[in-house]
Protein backbone atom coordinates (compact mmCIF):
# COMPACT_ATOMS: atom_id res chain seq x y z
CA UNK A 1 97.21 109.22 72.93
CA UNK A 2 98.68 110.62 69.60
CA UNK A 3 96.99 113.74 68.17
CA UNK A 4 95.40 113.37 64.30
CA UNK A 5 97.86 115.57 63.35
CA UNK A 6 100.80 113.94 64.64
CA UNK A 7 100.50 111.12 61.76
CA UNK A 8 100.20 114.20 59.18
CA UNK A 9 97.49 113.99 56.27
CA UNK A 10 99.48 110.89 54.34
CA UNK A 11 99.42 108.36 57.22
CA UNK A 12 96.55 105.60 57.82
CA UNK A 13 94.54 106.36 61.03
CA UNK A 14 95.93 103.19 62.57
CA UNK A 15 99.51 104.43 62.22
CA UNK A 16 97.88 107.90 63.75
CA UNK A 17 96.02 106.30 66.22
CA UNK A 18 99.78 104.39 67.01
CA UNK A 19 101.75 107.85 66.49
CA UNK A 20 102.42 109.29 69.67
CA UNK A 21 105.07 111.47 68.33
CA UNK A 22 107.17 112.82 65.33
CA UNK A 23 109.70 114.99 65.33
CA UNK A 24 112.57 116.63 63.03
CA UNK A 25 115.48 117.46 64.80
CA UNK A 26 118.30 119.63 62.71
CA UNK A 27 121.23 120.80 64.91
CA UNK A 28 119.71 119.09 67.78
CA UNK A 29 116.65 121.68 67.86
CA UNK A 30 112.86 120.04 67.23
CA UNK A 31 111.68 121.45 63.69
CA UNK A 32 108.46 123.37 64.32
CA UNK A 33 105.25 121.68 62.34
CA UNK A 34 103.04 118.47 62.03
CA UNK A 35 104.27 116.00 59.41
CA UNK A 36 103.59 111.89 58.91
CA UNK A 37 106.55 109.80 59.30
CA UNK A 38 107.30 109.95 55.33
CA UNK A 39 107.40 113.99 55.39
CA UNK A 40 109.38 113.61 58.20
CA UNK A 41 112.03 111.13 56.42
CA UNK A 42 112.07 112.69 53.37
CA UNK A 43 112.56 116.56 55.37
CA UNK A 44 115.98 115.06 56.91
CA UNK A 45 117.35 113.50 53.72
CA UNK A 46 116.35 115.99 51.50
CA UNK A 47 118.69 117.94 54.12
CA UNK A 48 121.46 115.56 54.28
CA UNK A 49 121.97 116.13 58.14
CA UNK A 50 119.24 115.79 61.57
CA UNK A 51 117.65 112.91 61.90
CA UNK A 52 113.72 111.76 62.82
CA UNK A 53 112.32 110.68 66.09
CA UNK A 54 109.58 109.07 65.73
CA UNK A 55 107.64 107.51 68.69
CA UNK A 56 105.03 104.64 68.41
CA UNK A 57 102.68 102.80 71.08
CA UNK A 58 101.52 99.46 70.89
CA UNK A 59 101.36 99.23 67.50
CA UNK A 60 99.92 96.50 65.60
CA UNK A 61 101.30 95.61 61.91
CA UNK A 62 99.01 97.88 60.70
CA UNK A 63 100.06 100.73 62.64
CA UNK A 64 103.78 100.40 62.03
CA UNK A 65 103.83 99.59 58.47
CA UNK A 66 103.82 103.62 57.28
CA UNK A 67 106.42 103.74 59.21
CA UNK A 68 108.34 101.00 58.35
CA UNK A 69 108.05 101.52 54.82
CA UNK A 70 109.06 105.52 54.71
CA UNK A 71 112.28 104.67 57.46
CA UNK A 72 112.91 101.26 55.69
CA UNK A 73 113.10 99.05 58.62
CA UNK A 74 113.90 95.95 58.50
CA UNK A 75 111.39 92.86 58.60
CA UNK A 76 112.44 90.75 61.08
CA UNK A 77 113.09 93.67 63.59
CA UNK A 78 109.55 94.88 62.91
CA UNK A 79 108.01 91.68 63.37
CA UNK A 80 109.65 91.33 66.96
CA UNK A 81 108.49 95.24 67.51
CA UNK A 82 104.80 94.66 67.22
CA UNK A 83 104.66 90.91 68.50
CA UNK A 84 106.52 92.15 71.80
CA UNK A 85 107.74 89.95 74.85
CA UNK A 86 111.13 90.31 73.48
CA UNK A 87 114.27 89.64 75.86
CA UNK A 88 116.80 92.22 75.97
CA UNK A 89 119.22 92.06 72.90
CA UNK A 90 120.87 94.73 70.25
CA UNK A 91 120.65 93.00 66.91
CA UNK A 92 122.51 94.81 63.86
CA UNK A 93 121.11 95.33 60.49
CA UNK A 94 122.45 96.97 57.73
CA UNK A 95 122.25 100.78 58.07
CA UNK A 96 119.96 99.76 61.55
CA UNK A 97 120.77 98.63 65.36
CA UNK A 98 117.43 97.06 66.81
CA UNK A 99 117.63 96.97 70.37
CA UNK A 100 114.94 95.47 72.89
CA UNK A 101 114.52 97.07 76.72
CA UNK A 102 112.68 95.53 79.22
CA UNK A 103 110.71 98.38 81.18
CA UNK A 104 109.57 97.91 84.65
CA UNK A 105 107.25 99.74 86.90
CA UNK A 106 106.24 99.54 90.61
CA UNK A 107 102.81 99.18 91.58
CA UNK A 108 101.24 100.41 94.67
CA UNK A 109 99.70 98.12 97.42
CA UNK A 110 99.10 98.38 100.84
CA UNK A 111 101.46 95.29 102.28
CA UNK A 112 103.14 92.98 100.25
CA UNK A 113 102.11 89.92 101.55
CA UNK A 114 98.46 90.68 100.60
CA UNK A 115 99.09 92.36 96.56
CA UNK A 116 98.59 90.57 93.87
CA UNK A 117 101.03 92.49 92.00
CA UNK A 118 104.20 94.09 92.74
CA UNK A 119 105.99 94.84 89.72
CA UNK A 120 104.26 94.68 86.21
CA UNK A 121 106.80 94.94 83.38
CA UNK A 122 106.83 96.41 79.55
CA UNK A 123 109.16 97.04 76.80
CA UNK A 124 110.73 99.86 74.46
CA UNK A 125 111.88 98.50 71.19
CA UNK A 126 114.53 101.21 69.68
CA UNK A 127 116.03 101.63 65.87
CA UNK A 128 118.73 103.62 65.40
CA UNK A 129 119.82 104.51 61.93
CA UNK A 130 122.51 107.38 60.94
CA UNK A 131 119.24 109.45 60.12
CA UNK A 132 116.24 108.11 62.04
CA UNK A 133 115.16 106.76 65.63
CA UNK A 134 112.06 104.99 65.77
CA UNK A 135 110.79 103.69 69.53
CA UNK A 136 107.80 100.99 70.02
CA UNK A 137 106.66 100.79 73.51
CA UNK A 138 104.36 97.99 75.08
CA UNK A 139 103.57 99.17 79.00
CA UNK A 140 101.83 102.36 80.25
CA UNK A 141 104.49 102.92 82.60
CA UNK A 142 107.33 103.07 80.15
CA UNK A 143 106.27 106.80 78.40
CA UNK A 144 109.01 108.50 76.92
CA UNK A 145 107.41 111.81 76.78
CA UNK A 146 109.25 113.46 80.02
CA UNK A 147 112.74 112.56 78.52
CA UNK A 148 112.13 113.83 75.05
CA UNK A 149 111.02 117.08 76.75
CA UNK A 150 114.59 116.87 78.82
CA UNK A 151 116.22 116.11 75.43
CA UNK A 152 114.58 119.06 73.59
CA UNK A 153 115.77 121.34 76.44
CA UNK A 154 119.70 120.30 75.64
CA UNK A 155 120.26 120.64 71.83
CA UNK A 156 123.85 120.09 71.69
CA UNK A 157 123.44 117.06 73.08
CA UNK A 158 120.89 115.95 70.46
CA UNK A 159 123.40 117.57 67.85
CA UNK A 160 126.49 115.20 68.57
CA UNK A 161 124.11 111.73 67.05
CA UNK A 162 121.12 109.97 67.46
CA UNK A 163 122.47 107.33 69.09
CA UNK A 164 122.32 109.73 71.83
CA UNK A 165 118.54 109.38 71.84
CA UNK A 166 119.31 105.80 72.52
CA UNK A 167 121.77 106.43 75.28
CA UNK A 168 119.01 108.46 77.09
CA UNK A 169 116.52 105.56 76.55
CA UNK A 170 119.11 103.27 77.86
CA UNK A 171 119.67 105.31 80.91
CA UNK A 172 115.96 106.01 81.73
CA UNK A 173 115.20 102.34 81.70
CA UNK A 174 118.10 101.63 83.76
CA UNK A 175 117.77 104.06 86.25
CA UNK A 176 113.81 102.99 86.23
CA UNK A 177 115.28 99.64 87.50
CA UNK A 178 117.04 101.21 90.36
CA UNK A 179 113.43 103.21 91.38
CA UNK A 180 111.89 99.84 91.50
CA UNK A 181 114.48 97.98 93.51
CA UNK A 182 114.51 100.65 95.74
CA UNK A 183 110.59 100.48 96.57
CA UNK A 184 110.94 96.66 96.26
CA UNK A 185 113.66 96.79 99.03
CA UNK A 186 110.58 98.71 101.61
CA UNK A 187 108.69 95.43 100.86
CA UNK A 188 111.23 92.69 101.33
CA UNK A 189 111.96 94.53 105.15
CA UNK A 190 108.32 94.19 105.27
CA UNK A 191 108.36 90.84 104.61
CA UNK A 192 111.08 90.15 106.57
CA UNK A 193 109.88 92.03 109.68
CA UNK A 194 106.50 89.94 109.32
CA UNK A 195 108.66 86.23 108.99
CA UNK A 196 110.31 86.83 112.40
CA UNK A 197 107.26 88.51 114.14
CA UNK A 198 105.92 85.94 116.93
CA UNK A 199 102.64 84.19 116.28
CA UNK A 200 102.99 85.57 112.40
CA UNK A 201 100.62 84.47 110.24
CA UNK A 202 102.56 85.11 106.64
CA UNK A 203 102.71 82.18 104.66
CA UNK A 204 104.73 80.20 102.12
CA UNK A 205 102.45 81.46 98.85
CA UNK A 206 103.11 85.12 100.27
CA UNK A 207 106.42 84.91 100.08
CA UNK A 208 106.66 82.64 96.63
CA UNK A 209 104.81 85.80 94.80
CA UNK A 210 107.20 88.38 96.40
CA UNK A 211 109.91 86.28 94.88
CA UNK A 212 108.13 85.64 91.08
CA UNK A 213 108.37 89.54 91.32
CA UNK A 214 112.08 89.64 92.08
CA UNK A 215 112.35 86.56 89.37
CA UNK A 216 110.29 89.46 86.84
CA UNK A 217 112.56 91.66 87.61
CA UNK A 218 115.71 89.62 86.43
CA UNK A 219 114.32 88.61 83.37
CA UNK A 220 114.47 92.29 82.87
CA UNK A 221 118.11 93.27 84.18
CA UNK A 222 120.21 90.39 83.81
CA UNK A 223 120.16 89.76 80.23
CA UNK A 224 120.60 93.83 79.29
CA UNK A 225 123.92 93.70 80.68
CA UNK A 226 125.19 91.81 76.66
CA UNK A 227 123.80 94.11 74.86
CA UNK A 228 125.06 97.43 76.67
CA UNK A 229 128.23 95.93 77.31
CA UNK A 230 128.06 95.81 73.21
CA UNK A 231 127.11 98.73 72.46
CA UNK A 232 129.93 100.38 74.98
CA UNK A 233 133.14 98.40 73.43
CA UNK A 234 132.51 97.34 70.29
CA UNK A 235 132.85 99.76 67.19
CA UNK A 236 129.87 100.89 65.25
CA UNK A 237 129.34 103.74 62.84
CA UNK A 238 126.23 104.70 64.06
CA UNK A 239 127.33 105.03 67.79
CA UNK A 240 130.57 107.90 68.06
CA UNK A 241 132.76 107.00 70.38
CA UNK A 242 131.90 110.09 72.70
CA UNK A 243 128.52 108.35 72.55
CA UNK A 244 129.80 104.87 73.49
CA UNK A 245 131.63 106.03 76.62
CA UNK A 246 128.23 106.82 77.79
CA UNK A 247 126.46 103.35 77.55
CA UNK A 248 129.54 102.33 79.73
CA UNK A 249 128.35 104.57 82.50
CA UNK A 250 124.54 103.54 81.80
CA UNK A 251 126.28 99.51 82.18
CA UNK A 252 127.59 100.02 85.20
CA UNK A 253 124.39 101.11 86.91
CA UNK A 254 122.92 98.45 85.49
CA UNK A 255 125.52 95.93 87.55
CA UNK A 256 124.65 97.73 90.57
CA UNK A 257 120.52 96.99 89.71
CA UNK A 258 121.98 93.54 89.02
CA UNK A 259 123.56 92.86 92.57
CA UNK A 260 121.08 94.62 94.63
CA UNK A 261 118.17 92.30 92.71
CA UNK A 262 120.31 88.72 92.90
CA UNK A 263 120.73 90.36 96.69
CA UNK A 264 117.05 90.46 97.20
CA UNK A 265 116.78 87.02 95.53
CA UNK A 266 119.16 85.54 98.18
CA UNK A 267 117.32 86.97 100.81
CA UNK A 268 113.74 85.73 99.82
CA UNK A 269 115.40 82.25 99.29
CA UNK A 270 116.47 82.50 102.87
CA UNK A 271 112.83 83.76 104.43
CA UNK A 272 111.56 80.90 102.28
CA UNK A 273 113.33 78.61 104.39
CA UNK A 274 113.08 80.32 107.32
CA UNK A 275 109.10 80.00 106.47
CA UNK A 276 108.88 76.54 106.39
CA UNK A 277 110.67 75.61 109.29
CA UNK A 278 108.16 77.51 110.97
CA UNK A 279 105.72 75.28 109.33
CA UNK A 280 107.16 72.34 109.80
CA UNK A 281 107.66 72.95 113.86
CA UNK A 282 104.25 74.47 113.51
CA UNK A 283 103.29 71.33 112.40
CA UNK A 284 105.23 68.94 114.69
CA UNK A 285 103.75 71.07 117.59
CA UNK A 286 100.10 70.02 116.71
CA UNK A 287 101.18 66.56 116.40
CA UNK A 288 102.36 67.17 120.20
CA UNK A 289 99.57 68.72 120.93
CA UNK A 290 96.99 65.74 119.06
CA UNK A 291 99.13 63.08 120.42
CA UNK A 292 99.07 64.11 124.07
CA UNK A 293 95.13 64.37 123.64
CA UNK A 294 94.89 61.23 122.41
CA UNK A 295 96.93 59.57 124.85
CA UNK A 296 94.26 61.31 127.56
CA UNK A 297 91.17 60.19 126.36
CA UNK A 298 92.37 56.96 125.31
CA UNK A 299 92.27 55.92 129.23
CA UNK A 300 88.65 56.92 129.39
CA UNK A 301 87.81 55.31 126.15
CA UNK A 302 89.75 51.86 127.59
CA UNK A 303 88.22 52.08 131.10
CA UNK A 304 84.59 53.02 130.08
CA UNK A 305 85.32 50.62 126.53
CA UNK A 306 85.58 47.41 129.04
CA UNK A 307 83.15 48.22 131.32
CA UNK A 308 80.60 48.52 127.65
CA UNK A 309 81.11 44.45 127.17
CA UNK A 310 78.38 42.41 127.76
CA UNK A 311 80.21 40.33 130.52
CA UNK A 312 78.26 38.85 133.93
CA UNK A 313 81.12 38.60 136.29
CA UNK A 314 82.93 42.53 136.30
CA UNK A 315 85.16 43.77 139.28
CA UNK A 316 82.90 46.23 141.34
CA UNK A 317 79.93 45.68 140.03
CA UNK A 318 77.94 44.58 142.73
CA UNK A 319 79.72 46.97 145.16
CA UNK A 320 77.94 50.78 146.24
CA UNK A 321 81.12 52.65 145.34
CA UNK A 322 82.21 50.82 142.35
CA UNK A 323 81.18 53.52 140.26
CA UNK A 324 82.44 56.16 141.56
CA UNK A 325 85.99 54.79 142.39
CA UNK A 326 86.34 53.74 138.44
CA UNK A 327 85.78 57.54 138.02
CA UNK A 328 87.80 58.78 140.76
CA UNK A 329 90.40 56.31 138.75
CA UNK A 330 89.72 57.13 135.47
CA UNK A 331 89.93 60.72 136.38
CA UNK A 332 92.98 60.76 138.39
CA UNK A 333 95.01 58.99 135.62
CA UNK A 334 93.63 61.42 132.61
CA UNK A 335 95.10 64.42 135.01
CA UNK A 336 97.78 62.97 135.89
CA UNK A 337 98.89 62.71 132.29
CA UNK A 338 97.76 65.85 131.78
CA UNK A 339 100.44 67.69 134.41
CA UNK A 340 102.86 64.85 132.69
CA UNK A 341 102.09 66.36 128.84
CA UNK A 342 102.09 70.09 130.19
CA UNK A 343 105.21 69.90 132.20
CA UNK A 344 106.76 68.66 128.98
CA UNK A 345 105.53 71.39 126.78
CA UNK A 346 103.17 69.37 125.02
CA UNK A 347 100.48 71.03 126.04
């Protein structure tokens, strides 16, 4: 939650109540004091050097239109920023780079094949300008607040840009990737232990919502890899070149999240299949199994069916033992294809 005074005494409460931070940064060291994002924008130029930081979540178009107004965002960009479920992109503006992250987060269950839910998934929307940073972020996993701390603790790292704000972004949602696929990995051996257990009970729709949370996952990863790969070789005023080596690094972790996830994909595909074949010789089992039943009792059903027809002249029926020797028959035949059926695995 953003404090009252974190909006300062010129912003609207829904911009305060969407505030979660503001922050001057001169020489890479946080400004002391409370101000609204316009005190803030006007401090840095009024300077000529720092830049702002300013951090909103969930906003609505209420709550980012202070800020959008003092930074001077642009329209489109902000749009995106408060209707959310972007796709990963970097889109360039003039004097702004807009670039959409896909945040995702692991959440706890006690066995896969029985959650609901295994990875829920967010977003951090960043501008850049030469004098301002502003992040949105949709999620509650996706806080920021541990890496500005980090960032606040190495000024002359803060000092060289702020594109180095977005570098650390970058980074933190990449390496969040690499947390998830790790704990994702503990399920799929799960999953895979369970497949090839005897007389295991997992089923298809387990294994279809394991993979819709692998499929989550690469809607998150794989379409990154343009925009980083951008920001890393192509030339851009607001990103120094000591800052662009960086998102090259931050890229190729992001292949490696890449692999391991199409990896995981692969393997799900491949327990899918392995599933059903289980099914279907589950499946032609029972129809073993119901077919050598029915073959059994249809000699009873035949013997006692003829012996039901209203016919005067029937074999035995005058005779003491008739009875009893159709039984003895009837019997003798239904066991024998019994031990027939059972030698033959059928039963």
């Amino acid at each position: 939650m953003a404090s009252p005074a974190a909006g300062g005494p010129h912003t609207s409460a829904t911009t305060r109540d969407s505030i979660v931070a503001c922050g001057v940064y001169v020489d890479g060291l946080r400004q002391p004091g409370h101000r609204s994002p316009a005190e803030a924008v006007a401090e840095v130029r009024a300077l000529g050097r720092g830049f702002v930081w300013i951090g909103l979540f969930a906003p609505d178009r209420g709550g980012i239109r202070d800020v959008a107004e003092a930074v001077a965002l642009p329209g489109p960009a902000v749009e995106d920023a408060v209707r959310a479920h972007q796709r990963p992109k970097l889109e360039r503006y003039e004097g702004d780079l807009f670039v959409v992250l896909k945040t995702v987060g692991y959440v706890e269950h006690e066995s896969p094949t029985t959650a609901n839910e295994i990875v829920e998934s967010g977003e951090v929307m960043v501008f850049l300008g030469a004098d301002h940073v502003v992040t949105v972020r949709h999620g509650h996993h996706s806080g920021l607040a541990g890496l500005r701390e980090e960032l606040e603790r190495q000024p002359e790292r803060l000092a060289t840009a702020p594109a180095v704000v977005l570098h650390a972004i970058a980074g933190h949602v990449v390496d969040g990737y690499l947390d998830v696929v790790d704990a994702v990995q503990n399920d799929i051996d799960l999953v895979e232990t369970a497949v090839f257990a005897p007389r295991s009970e997992i089923g298809v729709e387990q294994l279809y919502l394991v993979k819709r949370e692998i499929v989550e996952l690469k809607r998150a990863i794989i379409p990154l890899a343009g925009p980083l790969r951008d920001l890393g070789d192509e030339s851009d005023p607001l990103v120094p070149d000591t800052v662009r080596s960086y998102f090259r690094n931050v890229e190729g972790h992001l292949t490696a999240a890449a692999e391991r996830v199409a990896g995981h994909d692969e393997l799900l595909t491949t327990l899918v299949n392995a599933t059903l074949a289980k099914v279907s010789l589950q499946q032609n089992d029972d129809m073993r199994r119901i077919s050598a039943w029915v073959a059994i009792v249809a000699v009873p059903t035949m013997v006692f069916g003829n012996y039901g027809m209203n016919f005067d002249h029937m074999s035995e029926l005058r005779w003491t033992y008739g009875y009893p020797l159709v039984l003895s028959i009837t019997f003798t035949a239904c066991f024998v294809l019994y031990r027939i059926f059972k030698r033959n695995r059928w039963l």
